[in-house]
Protein backbone atom coordinates (compact mmCIF):
# COMPACT_ATOMS: atom_id res chain seq x y z
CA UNK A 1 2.73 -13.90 20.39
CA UNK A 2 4.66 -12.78 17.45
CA UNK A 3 4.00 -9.25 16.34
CA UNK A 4 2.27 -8.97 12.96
CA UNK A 5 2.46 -5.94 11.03
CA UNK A 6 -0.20 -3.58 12.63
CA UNK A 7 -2.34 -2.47 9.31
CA UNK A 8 -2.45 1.17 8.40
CA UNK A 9 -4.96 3.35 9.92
CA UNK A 10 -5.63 5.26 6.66
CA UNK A 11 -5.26 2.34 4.46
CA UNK A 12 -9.21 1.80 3.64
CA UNK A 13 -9.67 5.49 3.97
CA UNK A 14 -7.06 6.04 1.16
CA UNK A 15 -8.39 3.11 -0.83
CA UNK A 16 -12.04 4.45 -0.51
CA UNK A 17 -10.66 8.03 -1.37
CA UNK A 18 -9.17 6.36 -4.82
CA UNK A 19 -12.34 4.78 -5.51
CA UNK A 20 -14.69 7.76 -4.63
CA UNK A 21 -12.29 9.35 -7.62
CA UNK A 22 -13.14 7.04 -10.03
CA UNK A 23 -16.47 5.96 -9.61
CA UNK A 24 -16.63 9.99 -10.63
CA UNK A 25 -14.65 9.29 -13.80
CA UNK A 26 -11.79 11.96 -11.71
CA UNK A 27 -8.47 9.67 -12.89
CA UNK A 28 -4.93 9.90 -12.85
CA UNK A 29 -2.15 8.84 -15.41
CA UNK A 30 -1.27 5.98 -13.64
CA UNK A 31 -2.05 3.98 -10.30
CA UNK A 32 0.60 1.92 -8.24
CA UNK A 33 -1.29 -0.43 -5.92
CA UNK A 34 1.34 -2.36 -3.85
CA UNK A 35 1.70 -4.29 -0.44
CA UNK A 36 0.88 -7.34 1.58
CA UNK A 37 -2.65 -6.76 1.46
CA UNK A 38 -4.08 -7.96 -1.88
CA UNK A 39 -7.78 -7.41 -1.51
CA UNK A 40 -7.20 -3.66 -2.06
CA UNK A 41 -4.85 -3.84 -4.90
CA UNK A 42 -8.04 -6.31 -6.41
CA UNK A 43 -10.31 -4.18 -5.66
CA UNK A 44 -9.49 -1.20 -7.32
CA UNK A 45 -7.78 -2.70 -10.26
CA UNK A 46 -11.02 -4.59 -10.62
CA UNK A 47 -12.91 -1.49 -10.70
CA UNK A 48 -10.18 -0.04 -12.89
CA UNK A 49 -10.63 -2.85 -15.50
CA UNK A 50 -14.72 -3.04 -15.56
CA UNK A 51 -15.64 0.33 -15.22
CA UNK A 52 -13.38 3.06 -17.12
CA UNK A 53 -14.00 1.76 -20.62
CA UNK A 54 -17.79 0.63 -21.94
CA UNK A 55 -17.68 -3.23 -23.03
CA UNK A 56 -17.14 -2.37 -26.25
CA UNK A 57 -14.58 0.14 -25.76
CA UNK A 58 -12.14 -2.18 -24.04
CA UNK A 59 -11.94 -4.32 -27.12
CA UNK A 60 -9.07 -1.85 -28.57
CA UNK A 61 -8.55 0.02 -25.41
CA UNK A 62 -7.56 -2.03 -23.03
CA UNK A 63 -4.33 -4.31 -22.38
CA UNK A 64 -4.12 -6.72 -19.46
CA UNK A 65 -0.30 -7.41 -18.75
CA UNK A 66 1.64 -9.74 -16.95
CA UNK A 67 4.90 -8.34 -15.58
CA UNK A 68 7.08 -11.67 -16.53
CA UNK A 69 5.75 -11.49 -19.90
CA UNK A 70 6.51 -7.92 -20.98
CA UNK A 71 8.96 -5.36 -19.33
CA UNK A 72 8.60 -1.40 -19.05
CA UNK A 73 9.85 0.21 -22.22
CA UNK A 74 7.27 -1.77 -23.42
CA UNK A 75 4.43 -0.42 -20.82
CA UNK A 76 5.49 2.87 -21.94
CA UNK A 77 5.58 2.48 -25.53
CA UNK A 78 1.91 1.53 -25.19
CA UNK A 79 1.24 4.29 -22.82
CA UNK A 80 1.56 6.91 -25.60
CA UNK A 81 -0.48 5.94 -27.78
CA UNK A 82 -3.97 7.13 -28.46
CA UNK A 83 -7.07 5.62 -27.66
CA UNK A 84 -9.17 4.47 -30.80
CA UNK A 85 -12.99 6.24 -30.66
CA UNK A 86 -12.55 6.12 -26.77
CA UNK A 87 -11.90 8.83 -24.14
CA UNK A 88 -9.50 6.69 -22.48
CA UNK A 89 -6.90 3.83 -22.87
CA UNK A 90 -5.86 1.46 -20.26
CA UNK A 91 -3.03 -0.41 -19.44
CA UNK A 92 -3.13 -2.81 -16.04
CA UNK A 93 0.26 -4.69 -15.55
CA UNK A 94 -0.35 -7.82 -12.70
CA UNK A 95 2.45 -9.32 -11.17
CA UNK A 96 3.67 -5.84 -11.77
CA UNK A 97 7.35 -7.03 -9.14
CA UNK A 98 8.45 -8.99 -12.74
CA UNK A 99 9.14 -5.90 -14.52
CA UNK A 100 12.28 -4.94 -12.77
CA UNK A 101 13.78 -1.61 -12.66
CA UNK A 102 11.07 1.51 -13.55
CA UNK A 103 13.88 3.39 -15.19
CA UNK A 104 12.10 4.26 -18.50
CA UNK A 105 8.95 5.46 -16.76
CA UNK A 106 10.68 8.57 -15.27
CA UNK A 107 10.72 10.16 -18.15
CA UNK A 108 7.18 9.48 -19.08
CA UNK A 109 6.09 10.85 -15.90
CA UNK A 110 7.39 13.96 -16.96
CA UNK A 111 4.88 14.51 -19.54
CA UNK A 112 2.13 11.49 -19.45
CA UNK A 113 -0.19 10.76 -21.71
CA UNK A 114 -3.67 12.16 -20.24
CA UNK A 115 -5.63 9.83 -21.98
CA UNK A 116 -3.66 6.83 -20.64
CA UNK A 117 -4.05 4.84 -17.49
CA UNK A 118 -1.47 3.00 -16.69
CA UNK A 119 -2.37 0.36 -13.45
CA UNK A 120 0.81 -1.46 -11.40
CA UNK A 121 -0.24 -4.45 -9.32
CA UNK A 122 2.38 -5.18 -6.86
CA UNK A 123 0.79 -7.80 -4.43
CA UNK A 124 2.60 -9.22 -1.71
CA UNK A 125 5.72 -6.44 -1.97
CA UNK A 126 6.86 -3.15 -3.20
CA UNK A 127 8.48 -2.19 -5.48
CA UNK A 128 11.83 -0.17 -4.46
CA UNK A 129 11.37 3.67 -3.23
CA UNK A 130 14.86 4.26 -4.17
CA UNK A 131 14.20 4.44 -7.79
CA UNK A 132 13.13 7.99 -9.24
CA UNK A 133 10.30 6.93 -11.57
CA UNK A 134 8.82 5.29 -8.18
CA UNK A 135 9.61 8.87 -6.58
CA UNK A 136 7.96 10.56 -9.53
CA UNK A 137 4.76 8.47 -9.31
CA UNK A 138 2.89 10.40 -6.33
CA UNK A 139 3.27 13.95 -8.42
CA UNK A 140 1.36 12.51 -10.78
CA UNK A 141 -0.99 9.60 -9.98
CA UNK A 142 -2.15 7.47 -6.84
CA UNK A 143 -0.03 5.04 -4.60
CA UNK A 144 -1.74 3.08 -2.08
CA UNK A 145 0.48 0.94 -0.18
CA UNK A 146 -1.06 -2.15 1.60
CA UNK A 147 -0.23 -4.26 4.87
CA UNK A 148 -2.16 -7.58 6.46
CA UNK A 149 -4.94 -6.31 8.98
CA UNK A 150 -3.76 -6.89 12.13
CA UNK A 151 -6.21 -9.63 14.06
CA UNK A 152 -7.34 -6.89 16.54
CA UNK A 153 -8.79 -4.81 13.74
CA UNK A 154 -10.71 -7.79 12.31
CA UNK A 155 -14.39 -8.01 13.97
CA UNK A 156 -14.72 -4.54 13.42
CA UNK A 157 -13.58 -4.78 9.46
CA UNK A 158 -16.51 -7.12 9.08
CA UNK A 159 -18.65 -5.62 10.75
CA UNK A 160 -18.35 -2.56 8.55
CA UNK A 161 -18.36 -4.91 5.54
CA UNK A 162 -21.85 -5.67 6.41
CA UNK A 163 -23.08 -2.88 7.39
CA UNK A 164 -22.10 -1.58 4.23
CA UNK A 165 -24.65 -4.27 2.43
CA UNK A 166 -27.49 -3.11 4.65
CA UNK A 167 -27.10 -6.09 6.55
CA UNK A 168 -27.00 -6.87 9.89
CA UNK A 169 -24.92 -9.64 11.89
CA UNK A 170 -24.56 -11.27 15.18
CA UNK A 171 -21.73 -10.16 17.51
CA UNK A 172 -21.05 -13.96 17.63
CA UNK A 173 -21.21 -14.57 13.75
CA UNK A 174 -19.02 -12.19 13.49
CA UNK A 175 -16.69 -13.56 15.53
CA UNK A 176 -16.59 -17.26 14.13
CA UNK A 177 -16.44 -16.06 10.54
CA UNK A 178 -13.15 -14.04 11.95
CA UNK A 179 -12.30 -17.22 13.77
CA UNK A 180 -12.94 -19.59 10.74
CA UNK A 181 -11.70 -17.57 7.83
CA UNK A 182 -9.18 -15.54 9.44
CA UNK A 183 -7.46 -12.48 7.37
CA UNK A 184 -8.07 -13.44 4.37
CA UNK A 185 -10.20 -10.67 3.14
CA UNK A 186 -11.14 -11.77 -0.04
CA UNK A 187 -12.41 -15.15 1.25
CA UNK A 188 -14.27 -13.16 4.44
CA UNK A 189 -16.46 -10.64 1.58
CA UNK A 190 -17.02 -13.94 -0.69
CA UNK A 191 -18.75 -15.70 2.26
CA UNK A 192 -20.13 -12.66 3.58
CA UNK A 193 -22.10 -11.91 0.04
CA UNK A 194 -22.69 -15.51 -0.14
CA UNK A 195 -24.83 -15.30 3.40
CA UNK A 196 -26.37 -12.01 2.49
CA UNK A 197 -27.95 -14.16 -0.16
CA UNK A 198 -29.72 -16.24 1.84
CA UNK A 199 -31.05 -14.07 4.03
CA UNK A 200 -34.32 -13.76 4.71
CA UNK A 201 -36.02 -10.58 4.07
CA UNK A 202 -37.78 -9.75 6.77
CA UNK A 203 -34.73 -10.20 8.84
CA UNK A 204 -31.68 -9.35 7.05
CA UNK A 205 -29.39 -10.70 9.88
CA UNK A 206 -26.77 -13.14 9.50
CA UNK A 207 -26.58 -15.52 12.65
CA UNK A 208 -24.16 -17.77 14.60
CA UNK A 209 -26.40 -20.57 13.60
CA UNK A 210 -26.05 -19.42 9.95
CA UNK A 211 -21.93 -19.25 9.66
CA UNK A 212 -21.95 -22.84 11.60
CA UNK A 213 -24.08 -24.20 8.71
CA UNK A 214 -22.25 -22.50 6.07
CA UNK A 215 -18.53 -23.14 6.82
CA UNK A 216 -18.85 -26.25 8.59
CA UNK A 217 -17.82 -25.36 11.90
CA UNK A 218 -18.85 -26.79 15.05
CA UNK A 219 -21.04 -24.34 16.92
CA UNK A 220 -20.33 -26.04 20.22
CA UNK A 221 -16.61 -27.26 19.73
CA UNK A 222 -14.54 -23.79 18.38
CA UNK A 223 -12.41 -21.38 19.60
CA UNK A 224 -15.12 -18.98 20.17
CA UNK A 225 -16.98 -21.35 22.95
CA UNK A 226 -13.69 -22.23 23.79
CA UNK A 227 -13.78 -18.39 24.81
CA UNK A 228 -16.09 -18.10 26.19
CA UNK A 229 -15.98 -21.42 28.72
CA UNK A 230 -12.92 -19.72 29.81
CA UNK A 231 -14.39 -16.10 30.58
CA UNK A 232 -17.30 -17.88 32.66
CA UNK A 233 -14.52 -20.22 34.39
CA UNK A 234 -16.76 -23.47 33.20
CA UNK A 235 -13.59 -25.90 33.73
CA UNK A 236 -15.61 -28.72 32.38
CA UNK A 237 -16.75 -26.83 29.11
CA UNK A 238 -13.22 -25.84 28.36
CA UNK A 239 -11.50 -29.42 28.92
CA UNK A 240 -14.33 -30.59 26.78
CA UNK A 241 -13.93 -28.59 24.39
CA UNK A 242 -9.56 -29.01 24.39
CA UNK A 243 -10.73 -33.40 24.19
CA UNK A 244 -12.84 -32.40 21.07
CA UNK A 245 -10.02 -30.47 19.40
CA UNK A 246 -8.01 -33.33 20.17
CA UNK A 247 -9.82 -35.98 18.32
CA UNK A 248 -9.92 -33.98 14.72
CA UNK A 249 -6.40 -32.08 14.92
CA UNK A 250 -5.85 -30.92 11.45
CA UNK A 251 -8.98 -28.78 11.61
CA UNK A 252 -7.78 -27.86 14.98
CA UNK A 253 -4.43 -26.23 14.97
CA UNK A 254 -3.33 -24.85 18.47
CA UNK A 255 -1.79 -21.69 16.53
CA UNK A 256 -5.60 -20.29 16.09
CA UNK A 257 -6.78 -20.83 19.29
CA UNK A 258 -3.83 -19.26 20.75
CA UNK A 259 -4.60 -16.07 18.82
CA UNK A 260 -7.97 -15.95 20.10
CA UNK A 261 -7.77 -16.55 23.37
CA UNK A 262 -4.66 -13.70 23.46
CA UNK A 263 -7.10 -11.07 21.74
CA UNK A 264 -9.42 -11.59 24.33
CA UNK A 265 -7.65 -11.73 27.47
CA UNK A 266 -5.30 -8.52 25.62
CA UNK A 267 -8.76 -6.96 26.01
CA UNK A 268 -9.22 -8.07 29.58
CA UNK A 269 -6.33 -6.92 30.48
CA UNK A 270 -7.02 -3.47 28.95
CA UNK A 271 -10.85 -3.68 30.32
CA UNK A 272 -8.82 -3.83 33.90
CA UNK A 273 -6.51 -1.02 33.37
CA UNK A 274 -9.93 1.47 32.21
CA UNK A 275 -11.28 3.96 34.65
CA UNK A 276 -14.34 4.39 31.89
CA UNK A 277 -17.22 2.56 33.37
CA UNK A 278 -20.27 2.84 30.73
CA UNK A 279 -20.56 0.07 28.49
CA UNK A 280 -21.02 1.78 25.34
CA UNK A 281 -17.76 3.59 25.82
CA UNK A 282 -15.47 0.90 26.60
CA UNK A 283 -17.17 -1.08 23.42
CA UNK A 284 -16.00 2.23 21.13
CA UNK A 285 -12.58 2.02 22.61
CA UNK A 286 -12.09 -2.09 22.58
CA UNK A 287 -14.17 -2.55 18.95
CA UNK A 288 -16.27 -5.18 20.25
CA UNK A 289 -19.82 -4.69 21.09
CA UNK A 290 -21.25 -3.93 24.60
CA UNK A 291 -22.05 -8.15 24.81
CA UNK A 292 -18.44 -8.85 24.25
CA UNK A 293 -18.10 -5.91 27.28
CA UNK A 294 -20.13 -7.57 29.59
CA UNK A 295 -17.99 -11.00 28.62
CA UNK A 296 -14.83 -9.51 29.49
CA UNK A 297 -16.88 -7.68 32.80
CA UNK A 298 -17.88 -11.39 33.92
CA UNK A 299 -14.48 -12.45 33.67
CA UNK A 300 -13.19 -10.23 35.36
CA UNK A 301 -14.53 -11.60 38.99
CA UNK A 302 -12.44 -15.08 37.72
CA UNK A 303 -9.33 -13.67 36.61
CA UNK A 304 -7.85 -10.22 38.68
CA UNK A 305 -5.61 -7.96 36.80
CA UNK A 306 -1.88 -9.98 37.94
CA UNK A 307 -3.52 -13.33 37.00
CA UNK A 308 -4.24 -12.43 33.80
CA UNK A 309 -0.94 -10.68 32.93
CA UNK A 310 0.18 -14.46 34.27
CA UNK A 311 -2.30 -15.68 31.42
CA UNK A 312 -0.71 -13.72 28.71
CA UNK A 313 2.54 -15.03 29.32
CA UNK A 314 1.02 -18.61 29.49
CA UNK A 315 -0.25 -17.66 25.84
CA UNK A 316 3.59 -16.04 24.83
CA UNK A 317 4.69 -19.64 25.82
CA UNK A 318 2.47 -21.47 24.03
CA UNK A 319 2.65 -19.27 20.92
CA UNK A 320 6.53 -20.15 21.20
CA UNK A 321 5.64 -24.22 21.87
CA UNK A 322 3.16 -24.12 19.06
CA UNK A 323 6.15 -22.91 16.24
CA UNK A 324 8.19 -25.36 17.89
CA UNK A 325 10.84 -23.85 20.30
CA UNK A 326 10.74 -25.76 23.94
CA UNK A 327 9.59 -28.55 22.71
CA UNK A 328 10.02 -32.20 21.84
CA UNK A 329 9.35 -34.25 18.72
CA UNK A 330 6.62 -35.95 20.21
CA UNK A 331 4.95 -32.76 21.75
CA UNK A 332 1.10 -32.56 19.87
CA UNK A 333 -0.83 -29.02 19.62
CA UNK A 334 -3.02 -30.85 21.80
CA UNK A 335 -0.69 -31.64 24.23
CA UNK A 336 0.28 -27.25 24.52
CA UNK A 337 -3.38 -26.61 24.55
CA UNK A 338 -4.00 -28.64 27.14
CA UNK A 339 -1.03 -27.49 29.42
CA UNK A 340 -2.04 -23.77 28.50
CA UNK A 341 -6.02 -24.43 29.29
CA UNK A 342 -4.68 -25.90 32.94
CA UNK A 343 -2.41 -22.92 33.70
CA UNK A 344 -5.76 -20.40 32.57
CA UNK A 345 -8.14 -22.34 34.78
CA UNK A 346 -5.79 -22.55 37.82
């Protein structure tokens, strides 16, 4: 598989720190939110732009720039001036990686205006750590630097999400919104709120049944059953599910499927290797719940430890087949899946 970015450990904790700040008005001359990671960088300049100011404070206090159509000196020009009947001015620059060089802002670091804050959206990127007004920024103000969530650290990301809305979910709907949305975060918290919804009351839980019915997935033909016919060995499940794929192949791309089946038979492999034998403790160290534990525990009588080390390089193959190296012209996703879903089985 080719190795993604793992995400930062303290990422969420430093973007919950930031927003712990100013949700108790505690804010800094200026903010530089950068990275691959854009829901962070939204979410905090969001809460930047709709909470600081009062509605009608923002009407001569606030100043949404785009970095291609203005440039620093004239970011800092603004910066120190005076807000008009208002504690605060603010100043949020998206698409911050069009300004170019940060020279002028050194100097205004020095001595910032304390009733200005200044916001720099750099999504998808950074800006360059070699400059000295980037240097300068951390003595004064906040930095949070973003990267993608790796796919491991995804179930237990939502998870949190919705535990956070005093909601409960499914181990499994968990897993097919991961499955159907991937990391896009922004996309996983819109459909997540957009569940939470419809939710009944007396049950706040959001079911398998519920994200089938929502995104449009099939709940018998997905990469999750797919999964899961290949931790109970059910040969005929699994082909039936690979024929399925087969027969709608856009909405059925071989690179997904890869990805799940290597996260889960990563975590066999690591189930095998553990001397910890209580449930609830393996779940803590995997991130899965104790149901997923007692998946990987029933696949384990199928697939011993050197067979499924054979399995993950079946799935390095693949991974390679599916971006095209090894392969012909003519070679289909389907055609790698079902190669790959052969070698598993046998």
């Amino acid at each position: 598989m080719a190795k993604q970015a793992r995400y930062k450990t303290d990422t969420v904790a430093e973007a919950n720190r930031i927003l712990t700040d100013l949700k108790a008005r505690r804010f800094k001359p200026i903010y530089l939110l950068c990275g691959d990671e854009p829901f962070y960088i939204d979410l905090i300049s969001n809460y930047i732009e709709n909470n600081v100011l009062t509605e009608d404070e923002r009407e001569f206090n606030q100043t949404i720039l785009y970095g291609a159509d203005t440039n620093i000196d004239n970011v800092v020009t603004m910066a120190r001036q005076y807000p008009m009947m208002a504690e605060y001015q603010v100043i949020i620059v998206k698409e911050a990686q069009s300004l170019g060089k940060l020279d002028s802002l050194q100097k205004y670091l020095k001595q910032p205006t304390l009733t200005t804050i200044i916001v720099l959206c750099y999504k998808h990127g950074k800006p360059d750590g070699r400059q000295k007004a980037v240097q300068a920024i951390p003595s004064v103000g906040e930095v949070l630097e973003t990267v993608k969530i790796d796919d491991s650290l995804l179930p237990r990301w939502v998870d949190a999400q919705i535990s956070q809305r005093n909601i409960k979910a499914q181990p499994e709907a968990v897993e097919l919104l991961v499955e159907f949305i991937g990391n896009d975060l922004s996309s996983l918290i819109h459909t997540i709120d957009k569940l939470a919804i419809i939710l009944p009351k007396e049950a706040p839980e959001i079911t398998a049944q519920m994200v089938s019915e929502y995104t449009g997935i099939s709940r018998e033909y997905n990469n999750f059953e797919l999964k899961s016919a290949l931790a109970r060995h059910d040969i005929l499940k699994a082909n039936t599910i690979i024929e399925n794929f087969a027969k709608n192949p856009k909405a059925n791309s071989a690179i997904p499927t890869i990805a799940t089946l290597f996260y889960f038979f990563s975590n066999l492999l690591a189930y095998q290797s553990m001397r910890e034998s209580d449930s609830y403790a393996v779940a803590r160290q995997l991130g899965m719940s104790t149901k997923g534990v007692s998946e990987l525990a029933a696949a384990s009588r199928f697939y011993p430890i050197a067979k499924t080390m054979r399995i993950i390089s079946y799935l390095r193959q693949a991974d390679a087949q599916s971006k095209g190296f090894g392969t012909t012209p003519s070679t289909t996703d389907n055609d790698i899946l079902r190669e790959l879903i052969f070698k598993i089985l046998h």
